[in-house]
PDB file of N, CA and C in Angstrom:
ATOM      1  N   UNK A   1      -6.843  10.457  13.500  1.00  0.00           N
ATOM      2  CA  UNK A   1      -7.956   9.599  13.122  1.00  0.00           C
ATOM      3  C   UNK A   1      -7.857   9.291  11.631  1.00  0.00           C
ATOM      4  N   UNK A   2      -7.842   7.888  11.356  1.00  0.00           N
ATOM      5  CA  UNK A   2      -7.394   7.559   9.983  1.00  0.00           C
ATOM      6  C   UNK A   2      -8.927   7.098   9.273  1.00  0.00           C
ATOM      7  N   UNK A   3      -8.779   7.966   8.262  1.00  0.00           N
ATOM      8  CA  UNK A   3     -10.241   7.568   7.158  1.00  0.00           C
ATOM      9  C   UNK A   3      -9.712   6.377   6.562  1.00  0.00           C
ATOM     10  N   UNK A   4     -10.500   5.701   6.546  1.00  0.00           N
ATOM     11  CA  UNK A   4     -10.762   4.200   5.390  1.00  0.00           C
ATOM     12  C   UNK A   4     -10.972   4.477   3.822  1.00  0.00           C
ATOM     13  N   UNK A   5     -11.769   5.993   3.535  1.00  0.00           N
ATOM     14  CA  UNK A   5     -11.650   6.002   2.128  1.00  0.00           C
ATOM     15  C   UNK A   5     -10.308   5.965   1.306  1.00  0.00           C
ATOM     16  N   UNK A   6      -9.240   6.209   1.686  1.00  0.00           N
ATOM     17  CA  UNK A   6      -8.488   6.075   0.424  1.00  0.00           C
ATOM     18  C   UNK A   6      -7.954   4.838   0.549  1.00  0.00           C
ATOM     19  N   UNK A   7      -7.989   4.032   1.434  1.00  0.00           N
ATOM     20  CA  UNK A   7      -7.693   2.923   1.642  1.00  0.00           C
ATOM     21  C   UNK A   7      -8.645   2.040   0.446  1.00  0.00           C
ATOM     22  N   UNK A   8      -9.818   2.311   1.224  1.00  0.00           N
ATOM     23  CA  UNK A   8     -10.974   1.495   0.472  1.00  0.00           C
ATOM     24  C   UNK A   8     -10.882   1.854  -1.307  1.00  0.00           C
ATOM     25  N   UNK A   9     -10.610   2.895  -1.471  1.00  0.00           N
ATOM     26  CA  UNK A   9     -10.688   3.324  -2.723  1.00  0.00           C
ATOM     27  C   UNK A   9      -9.107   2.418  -3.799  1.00  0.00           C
ATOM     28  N   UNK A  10      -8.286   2.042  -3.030  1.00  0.00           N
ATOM     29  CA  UNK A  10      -6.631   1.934  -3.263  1.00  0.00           C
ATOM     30  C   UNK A  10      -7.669   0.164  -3.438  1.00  0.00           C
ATOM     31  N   UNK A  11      -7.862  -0.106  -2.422  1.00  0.00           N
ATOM     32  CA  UNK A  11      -8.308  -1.749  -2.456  1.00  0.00           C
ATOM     33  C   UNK A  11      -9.046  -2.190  -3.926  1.00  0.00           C
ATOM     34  N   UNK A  12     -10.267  -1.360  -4.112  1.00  0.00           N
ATOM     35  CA  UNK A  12     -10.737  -1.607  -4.993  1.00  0.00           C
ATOM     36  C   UNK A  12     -10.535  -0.813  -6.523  1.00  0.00           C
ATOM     37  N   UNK A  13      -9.486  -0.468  -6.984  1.00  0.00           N
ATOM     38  CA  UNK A  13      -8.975  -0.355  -7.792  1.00  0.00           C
ATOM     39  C   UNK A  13      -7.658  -1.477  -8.172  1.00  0.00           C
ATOM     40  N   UNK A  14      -7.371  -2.107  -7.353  1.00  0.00           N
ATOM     41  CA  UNK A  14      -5.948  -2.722  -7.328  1.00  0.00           C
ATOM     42  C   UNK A  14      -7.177  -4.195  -7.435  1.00  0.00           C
ATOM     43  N   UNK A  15      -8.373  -4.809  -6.922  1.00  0.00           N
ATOM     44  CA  UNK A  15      -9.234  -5.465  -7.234  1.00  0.00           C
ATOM     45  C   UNK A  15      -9.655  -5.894  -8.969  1.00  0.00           C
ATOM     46  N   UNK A  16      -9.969  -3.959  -9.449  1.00  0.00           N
ATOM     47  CA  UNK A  16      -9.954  -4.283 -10.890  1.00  0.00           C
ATOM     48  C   UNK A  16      -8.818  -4.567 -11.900  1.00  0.00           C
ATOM     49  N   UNK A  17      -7.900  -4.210 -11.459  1.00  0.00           N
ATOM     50  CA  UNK A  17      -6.634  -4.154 -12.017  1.00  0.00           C
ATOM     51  C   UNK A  17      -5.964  -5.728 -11.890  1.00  0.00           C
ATOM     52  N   UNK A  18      -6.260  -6.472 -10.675  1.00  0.00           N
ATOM     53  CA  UNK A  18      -5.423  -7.864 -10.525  1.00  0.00           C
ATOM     54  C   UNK A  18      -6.322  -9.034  -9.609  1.00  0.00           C
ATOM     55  N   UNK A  19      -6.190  -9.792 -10.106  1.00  0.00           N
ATOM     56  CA  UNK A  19      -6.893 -11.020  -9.539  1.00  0.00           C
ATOM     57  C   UNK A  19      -6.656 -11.016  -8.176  1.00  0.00           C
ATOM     58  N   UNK A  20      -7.970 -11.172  -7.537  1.00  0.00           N
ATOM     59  CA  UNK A  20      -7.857 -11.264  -6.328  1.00  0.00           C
ATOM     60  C   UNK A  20      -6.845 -11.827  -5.571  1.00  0.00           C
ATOM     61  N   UNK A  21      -6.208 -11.760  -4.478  1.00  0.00           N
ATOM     62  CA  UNK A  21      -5.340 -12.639  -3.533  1.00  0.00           C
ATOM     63  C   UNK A  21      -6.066 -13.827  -2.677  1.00  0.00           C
ATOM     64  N   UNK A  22      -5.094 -14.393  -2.430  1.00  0.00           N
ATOM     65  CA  UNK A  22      -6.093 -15.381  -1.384  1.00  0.00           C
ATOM     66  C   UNK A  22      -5.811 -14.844  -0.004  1.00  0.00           C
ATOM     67  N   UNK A  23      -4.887 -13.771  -0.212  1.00  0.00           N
ATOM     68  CA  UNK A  23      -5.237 -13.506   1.447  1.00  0.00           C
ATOM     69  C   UNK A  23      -4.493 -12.250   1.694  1.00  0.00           C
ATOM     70  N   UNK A  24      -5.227 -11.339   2.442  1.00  0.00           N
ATOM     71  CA  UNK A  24      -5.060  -9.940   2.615  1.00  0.00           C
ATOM     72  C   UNK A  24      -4.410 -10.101   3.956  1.00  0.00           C
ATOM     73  N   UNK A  25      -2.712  -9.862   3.979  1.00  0.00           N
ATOM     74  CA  UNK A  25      -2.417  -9.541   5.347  1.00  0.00           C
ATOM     75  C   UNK A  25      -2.422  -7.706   5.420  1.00  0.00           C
ATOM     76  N   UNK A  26      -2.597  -7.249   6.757  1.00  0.00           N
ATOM     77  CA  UNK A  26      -2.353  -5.638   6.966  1.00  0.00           C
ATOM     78  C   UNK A  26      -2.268  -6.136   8.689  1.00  0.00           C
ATOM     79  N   UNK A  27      -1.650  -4.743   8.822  1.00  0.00           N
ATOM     80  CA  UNK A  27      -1.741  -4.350  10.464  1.00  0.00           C
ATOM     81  C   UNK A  27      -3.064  -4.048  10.726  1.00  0.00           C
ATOM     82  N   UNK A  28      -3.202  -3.623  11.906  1.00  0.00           N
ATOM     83  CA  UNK A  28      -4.993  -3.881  12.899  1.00  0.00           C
ATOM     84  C   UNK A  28      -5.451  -2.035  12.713  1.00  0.00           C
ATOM     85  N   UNK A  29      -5.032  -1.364  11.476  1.00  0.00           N
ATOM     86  CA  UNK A  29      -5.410  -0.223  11.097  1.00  0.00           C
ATOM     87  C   UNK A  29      -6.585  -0.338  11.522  1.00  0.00           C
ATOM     88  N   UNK A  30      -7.235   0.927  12.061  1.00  0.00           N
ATOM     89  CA  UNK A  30      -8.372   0.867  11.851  1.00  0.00           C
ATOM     90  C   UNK A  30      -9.090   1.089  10.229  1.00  0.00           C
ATOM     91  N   UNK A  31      -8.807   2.036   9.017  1.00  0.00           N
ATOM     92  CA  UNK A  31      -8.765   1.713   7.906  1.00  0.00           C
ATOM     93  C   UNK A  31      -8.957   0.323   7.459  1.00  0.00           C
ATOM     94  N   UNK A  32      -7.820  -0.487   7.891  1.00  0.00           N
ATOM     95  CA  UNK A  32      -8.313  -1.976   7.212  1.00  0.00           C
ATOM     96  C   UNK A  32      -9.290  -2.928   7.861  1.00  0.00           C
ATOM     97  N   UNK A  33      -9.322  -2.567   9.201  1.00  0.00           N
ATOM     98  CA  UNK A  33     -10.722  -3.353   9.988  1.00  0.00           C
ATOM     99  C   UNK A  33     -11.873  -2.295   9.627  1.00  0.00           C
ATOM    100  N   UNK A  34     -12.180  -1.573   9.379  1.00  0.00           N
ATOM    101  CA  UNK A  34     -13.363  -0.778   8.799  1.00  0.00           C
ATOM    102  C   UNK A  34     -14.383  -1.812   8.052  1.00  0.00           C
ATOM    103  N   UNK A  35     -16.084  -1.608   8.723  1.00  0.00           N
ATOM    104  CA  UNK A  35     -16.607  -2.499   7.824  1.00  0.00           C
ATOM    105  C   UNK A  35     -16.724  -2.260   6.328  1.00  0.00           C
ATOM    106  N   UNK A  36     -16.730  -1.577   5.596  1.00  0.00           N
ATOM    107  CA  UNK A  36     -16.399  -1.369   4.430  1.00  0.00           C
ATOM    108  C   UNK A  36     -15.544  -1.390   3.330  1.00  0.00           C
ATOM    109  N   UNK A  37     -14.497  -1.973   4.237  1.00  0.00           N
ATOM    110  CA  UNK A  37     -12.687  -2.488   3.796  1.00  0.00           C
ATOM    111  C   UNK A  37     -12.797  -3.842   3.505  1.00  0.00           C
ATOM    112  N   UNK A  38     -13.599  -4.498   4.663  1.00  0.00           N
ATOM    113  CA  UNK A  38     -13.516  -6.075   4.962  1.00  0.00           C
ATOM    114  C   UNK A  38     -14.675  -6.675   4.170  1.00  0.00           C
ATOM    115  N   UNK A  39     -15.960  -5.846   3.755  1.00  0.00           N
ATOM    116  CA  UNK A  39     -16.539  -6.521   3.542  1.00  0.00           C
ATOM    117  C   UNK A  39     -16.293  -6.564   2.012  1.00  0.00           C
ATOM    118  N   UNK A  40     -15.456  -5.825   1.208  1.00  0.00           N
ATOM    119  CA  UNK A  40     -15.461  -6.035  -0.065  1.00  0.00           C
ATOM    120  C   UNK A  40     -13.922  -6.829  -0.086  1.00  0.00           C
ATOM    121  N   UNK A  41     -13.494  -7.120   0.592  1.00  0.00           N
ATOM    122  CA  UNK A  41     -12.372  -8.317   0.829  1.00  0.00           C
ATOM    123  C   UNK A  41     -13.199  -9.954   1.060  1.00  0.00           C
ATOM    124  N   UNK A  42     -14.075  -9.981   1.326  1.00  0.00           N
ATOM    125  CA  UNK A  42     -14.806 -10.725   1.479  1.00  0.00           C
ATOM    126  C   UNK A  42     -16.050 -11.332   0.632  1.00  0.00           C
ATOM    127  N   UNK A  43     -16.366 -10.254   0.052  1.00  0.00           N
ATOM    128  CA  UNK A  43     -16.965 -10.383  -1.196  1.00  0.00           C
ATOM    129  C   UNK A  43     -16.109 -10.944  -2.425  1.00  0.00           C
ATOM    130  N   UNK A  44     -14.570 -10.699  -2.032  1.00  0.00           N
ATOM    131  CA  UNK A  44     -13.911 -11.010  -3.039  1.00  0.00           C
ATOM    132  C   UNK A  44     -13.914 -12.286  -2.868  1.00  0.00           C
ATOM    133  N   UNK A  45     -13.994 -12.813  -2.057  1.00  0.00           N
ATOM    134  CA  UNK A  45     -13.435 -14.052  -1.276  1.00  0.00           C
ATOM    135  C   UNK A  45     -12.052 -14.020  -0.949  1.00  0.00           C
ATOM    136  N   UNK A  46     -11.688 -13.030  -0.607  1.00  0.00           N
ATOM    137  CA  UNK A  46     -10.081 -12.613   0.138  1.00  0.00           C
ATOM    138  C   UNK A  46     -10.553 -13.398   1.791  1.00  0.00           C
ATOM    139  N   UNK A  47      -9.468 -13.697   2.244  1.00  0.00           N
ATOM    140  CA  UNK A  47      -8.943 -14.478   3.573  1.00  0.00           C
ATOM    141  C   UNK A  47      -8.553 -13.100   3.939  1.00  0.00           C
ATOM    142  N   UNK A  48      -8.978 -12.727   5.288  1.00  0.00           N
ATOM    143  CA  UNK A  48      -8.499 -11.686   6.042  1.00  0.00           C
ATOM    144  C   UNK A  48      -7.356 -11.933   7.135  1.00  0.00           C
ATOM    145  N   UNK A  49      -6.156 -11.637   7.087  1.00  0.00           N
ATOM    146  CA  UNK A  49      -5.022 -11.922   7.941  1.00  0.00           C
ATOM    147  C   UNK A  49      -4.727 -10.086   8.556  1.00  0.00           C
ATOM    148  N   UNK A  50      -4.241 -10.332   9.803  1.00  0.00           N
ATOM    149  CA  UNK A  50      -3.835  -9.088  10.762  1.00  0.00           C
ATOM    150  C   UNK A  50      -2.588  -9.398  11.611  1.00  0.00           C
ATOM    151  N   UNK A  51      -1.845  -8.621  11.318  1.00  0.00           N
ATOM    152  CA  UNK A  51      -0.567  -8.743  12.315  1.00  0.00           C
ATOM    153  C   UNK A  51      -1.308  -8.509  13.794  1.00  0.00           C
ATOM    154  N   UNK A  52      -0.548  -9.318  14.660  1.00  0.00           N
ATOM    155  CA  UNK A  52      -0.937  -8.785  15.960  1.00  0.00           C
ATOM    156  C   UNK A  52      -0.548  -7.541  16.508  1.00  0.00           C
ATOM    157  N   UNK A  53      -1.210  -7.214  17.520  1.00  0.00           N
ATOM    158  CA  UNK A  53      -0.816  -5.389  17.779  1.00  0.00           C
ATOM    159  C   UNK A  53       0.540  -5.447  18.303  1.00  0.00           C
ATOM    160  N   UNK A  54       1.313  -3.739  17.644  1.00  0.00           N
ATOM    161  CA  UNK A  54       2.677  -3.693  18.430  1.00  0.00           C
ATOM    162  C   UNK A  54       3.306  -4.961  17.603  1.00  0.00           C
ATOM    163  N   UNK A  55       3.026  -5.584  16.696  1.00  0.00           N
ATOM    164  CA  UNK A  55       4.249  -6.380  16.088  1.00  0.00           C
ATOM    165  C   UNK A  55       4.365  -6.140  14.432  1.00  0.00           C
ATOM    166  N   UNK A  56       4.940  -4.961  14.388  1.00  0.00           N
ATOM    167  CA  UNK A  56       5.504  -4.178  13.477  1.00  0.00           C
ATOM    168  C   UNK A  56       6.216  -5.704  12.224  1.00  0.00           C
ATOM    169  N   UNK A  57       6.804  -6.496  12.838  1.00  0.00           N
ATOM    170  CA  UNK A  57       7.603  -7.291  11.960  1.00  0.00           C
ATOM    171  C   UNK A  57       6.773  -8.163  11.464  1.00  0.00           C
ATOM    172  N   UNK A  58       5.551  -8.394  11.783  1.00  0.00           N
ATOM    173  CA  UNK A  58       5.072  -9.040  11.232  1.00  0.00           C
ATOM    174  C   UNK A  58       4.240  -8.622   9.815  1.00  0.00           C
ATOM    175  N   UNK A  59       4.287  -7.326   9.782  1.00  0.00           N
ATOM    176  CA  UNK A  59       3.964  -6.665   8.182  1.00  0.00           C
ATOM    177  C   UNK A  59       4.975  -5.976   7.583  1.00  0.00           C
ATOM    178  N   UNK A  60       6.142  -7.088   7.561  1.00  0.00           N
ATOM    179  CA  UNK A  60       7.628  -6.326   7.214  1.00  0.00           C
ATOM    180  C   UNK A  60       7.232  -5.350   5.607  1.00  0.00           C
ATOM    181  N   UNK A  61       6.541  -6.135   4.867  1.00  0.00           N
ATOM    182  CA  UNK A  61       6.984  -5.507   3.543  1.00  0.00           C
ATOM    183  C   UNK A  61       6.114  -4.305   3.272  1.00  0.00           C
ATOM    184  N   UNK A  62       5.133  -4.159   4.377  1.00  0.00           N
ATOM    185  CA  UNK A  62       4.480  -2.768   3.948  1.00  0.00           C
ATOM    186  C   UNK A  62       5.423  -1.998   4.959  1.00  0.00           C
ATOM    187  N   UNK A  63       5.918  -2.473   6.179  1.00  0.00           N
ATOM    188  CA  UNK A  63       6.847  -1.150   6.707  1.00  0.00           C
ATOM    189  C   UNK A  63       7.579  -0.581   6.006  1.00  0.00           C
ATOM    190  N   UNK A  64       8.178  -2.154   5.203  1.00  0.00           N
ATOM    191  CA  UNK A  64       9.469  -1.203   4.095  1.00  0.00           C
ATOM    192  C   UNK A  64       8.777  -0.081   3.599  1.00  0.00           C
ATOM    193  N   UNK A  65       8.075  -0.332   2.931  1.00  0.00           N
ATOM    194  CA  UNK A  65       7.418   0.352   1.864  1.00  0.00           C
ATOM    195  C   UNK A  65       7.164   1.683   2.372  1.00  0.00           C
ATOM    196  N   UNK A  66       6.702   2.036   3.845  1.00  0.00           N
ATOM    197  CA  UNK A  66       6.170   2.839   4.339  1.00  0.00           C
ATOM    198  C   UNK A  66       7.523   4.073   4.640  1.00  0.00           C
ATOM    199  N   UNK A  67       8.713   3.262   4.871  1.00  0.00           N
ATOM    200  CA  UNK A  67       9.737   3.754   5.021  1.00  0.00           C
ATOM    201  C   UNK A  67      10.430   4.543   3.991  1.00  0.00           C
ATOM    202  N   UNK A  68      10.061   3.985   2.983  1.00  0.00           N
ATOM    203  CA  UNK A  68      10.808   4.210   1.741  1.00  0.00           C
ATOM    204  C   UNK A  68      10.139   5.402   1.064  1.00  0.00           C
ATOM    205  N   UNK A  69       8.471   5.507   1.100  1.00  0.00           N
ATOM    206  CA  UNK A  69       7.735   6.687   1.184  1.00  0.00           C
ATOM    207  C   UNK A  69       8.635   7.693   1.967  1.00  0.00           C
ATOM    208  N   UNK A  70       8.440   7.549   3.122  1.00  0.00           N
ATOM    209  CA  UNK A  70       8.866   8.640   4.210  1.00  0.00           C
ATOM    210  C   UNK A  70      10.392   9.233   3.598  1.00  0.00           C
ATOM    211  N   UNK A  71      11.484   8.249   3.734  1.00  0.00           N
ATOM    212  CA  UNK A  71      12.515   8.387   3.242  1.00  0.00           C
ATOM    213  C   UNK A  71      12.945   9.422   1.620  1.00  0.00           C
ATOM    214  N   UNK A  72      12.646   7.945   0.712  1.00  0.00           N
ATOM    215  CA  UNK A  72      12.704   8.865  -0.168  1.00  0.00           C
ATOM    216  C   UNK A  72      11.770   9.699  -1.106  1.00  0.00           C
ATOM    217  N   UNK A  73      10.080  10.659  -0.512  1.00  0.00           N
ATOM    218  CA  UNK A  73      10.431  11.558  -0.919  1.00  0.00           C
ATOM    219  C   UNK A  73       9.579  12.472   0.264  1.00  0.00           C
ATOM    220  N   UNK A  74       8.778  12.148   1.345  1.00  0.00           N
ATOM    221  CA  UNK A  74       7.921  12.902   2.504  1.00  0.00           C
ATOM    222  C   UNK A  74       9.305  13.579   2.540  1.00  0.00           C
ATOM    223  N   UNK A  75       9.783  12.976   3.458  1.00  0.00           N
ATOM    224  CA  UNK A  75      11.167  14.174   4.204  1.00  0.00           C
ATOM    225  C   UNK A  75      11.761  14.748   3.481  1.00  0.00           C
ATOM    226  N   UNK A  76      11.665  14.843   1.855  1.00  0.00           N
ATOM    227  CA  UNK A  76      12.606  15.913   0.619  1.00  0.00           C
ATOM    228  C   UNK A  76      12.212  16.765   1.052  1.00  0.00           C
ATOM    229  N   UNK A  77      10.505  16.862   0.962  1.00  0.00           N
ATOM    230  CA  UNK A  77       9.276  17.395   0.098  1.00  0.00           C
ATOM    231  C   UNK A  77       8.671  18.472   0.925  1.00  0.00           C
ATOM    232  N   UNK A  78       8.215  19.402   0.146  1.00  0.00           N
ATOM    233  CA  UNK A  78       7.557  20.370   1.236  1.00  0.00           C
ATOM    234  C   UNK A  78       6.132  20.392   0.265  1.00  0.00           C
ATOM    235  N   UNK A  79       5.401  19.803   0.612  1.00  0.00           N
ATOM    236  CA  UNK A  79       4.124  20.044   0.574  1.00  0.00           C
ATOM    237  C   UNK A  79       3.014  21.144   0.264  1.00  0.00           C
ATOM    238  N   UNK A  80       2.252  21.892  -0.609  1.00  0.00           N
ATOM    239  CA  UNK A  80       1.310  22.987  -0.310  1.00  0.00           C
ATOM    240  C   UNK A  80       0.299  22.695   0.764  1.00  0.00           C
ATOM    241  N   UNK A  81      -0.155  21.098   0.635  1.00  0.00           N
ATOM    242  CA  UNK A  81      -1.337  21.074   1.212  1.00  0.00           C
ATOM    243  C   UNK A  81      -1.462  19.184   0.865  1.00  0.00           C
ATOM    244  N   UNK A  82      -2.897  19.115   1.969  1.00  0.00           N
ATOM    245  CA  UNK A  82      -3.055  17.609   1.686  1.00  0.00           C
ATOM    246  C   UNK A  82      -3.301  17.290   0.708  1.00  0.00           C
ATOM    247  N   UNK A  83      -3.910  18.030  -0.420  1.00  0.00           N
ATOM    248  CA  UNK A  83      -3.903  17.452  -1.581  1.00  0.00           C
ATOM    249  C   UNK A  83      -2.774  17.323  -2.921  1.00  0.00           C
ATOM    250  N   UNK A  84      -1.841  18.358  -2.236  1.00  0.00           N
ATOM    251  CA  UNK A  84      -0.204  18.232  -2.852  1.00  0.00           C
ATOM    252  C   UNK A  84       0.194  17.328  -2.927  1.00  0.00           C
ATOM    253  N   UNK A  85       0.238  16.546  -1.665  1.00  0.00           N
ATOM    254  CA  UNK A  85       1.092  15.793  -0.751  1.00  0.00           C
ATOM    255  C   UNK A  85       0.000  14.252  -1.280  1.00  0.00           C
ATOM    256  N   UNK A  86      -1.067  14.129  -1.783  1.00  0.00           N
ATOM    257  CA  UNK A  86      -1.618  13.424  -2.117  1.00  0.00           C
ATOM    258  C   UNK A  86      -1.287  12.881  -3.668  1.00  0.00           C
ATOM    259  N   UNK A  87      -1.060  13.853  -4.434  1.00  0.00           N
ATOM    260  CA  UNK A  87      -0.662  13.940  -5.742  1.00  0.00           C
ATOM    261  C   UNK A  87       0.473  13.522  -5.382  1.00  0.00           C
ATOM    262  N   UNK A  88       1.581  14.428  -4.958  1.00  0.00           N
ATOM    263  CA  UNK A  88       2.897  13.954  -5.139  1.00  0.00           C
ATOM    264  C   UNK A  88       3.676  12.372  -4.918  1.00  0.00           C
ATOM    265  N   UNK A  89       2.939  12.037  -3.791  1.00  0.00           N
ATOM    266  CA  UNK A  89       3.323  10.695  -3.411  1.00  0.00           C
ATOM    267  C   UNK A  89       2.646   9.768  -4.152  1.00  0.00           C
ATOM    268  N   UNK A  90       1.432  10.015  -4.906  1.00  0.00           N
ATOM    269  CA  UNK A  90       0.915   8.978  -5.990  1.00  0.00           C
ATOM    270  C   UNK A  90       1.745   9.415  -7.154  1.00  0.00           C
ATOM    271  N   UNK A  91       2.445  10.338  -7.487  1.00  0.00           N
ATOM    272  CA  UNK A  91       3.504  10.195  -8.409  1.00  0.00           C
ATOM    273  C   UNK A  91       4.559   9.708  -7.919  1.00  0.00           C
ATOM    274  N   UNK A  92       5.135   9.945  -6.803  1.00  0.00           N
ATOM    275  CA  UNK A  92       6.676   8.737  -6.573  1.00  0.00           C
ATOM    276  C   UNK A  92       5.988   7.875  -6.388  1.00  0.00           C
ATOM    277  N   UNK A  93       5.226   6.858  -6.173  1.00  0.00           N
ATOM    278  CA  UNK A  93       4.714   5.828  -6.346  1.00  0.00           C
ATOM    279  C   UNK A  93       4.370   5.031  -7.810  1.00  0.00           C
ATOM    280  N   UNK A  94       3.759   5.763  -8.864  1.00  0.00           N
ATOM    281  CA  UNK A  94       3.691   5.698  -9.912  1.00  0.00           C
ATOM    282  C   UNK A  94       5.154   5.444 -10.598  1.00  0.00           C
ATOM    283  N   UNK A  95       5.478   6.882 -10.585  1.00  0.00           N
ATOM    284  CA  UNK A  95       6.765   6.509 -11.394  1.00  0.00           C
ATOM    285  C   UNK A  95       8.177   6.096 -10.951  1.00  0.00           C
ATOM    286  N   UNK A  96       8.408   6.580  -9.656  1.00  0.00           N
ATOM    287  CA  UNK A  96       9.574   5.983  -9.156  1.00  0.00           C
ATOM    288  C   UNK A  96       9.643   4.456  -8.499  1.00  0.00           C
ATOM    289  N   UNK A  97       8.834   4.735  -7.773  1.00  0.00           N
ATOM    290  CA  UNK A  97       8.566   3.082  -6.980  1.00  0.00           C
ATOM    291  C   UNK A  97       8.241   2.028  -8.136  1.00  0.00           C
ATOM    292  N   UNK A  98       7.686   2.637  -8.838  1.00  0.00           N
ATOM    293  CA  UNK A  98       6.925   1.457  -9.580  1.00  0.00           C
ATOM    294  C   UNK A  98       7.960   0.779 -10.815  1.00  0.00           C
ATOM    295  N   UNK A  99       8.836   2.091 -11.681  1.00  0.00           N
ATOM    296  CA  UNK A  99       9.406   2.105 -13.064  1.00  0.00           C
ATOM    297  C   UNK A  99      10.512   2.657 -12.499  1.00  0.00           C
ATOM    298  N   UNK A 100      11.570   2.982 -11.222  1.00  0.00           N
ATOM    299  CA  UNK A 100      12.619   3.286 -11.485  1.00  0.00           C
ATOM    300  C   UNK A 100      13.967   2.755 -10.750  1.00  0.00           C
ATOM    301  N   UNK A 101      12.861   2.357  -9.134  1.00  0.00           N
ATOM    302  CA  UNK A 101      13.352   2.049  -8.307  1.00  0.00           C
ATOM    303  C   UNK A 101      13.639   0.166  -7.836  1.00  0.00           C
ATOM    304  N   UNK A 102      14.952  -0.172  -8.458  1.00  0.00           N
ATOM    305  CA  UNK A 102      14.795  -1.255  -8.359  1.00  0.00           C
ATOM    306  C   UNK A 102      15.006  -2.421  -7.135  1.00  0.00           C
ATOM    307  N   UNK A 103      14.555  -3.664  -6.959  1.00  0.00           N
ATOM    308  CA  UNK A 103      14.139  -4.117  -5.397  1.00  0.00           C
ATOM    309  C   UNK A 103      15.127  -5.517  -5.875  1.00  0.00           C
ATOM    310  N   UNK A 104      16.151  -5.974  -4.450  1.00  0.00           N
ATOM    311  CA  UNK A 104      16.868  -7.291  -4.748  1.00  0.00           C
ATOM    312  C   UNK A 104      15.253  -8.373  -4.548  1.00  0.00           C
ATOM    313  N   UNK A 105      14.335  -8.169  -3.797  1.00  0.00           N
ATOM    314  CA  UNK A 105      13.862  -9.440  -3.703  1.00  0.00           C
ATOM    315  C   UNK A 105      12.901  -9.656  -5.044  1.00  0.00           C
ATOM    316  N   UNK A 106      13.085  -8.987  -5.965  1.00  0.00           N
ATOM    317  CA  UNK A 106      12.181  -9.241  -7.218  1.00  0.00           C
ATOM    318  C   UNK A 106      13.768  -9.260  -8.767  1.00  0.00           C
ATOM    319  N   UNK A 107      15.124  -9.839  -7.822  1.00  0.00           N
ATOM    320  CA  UNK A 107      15.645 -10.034  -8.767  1.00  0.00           C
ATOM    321  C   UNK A 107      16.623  -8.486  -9.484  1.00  0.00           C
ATOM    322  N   UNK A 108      16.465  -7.870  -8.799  1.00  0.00           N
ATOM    323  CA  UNK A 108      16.729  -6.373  -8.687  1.00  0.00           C
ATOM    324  C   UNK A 108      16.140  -6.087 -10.202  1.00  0.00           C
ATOM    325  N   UNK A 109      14.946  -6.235 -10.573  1.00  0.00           N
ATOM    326  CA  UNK A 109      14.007  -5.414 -11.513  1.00  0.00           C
ATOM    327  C   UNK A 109      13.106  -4.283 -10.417  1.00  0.00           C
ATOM    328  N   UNK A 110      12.662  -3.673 -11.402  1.00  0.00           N
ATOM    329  CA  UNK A 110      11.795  -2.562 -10.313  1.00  0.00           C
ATOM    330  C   UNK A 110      10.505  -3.542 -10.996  1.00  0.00           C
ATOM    331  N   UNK A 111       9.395  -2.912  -9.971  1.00  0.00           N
ATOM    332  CA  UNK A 111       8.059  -3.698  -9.703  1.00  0.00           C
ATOM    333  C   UNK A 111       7.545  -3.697 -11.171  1.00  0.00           C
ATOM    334  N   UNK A 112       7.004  -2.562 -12.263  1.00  0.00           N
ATOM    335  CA  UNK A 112       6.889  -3.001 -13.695  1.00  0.00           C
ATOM    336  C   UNK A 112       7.673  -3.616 -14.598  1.00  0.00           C
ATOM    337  N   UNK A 113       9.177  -3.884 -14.142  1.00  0.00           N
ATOM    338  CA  UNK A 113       9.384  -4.744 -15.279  1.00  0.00           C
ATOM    339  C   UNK A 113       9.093  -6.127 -14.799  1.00  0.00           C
ATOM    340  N   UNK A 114       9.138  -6.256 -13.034  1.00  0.00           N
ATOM    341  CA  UNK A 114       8.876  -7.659 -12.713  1.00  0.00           C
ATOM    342  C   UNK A 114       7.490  -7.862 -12.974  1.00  0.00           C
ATOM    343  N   UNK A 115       6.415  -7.901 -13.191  1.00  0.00           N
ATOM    344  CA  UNK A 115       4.809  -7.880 -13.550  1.00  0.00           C
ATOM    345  C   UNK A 115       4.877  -8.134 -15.198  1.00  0.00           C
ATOM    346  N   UNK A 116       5.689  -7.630 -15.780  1.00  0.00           N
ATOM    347  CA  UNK A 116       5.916  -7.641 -17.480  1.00  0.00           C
ATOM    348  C   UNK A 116       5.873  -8.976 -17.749  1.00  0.00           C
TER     349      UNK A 116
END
């Protein structure tokens, strides 16, 4: 059973941080259909988009992403606890994903120097 808070919490920080989008695609999470997800997507005036169910390809770039979590560092990692495992992956996210790890479709910069 997936909570919406860190979702909701990830949304509206990334809200203050960057101009709204015109349009929020995600899979049919329950997290992102949560009324409390949608309605401050909506408040934003965000366009709500949903892959259809079972079609994985249609939210290719968060699978990557999801993969690349799992990959390189869930399956290193041994964990104390959920809140280890909470920290740790907001640090490979922070610093690796963000400042180390670089992506061909942004030109092979990693994500902060492409935003620079």
């Amino acid at each position: 059973n997936l909570d919406h808070t860190l979702t909701l919490v990830a949304l509206q920080r990334g809200l203050v941080k960057y101009p709204a989008p015109e349009i929020h695609h995600s899979d049919q999470g329950v997290q992102y259909a949560a009324t409390a997800y949608t309605q401050v997507l909506q408040d934003a005036q965000v366009q709500i988009s949903m892959a259809d169910q079972g079609e994985a390809w249609q939210n290719g770039y968060a699978e990557r992403l999801i993969r690349t979590i799992k990959e390189e560092e869930v399956d290193l990692s041994e964990y104390l606890d959920y809140h280890d495992a909470y920290h740790q992956i907001g640090r490979f996210l922070d610093d690796v994903y963000m400042h180390k790890r670089i992506h061909s479709s942004l030109g092979y910069l990693t994500p902060a120097e492409f935003e620079a």
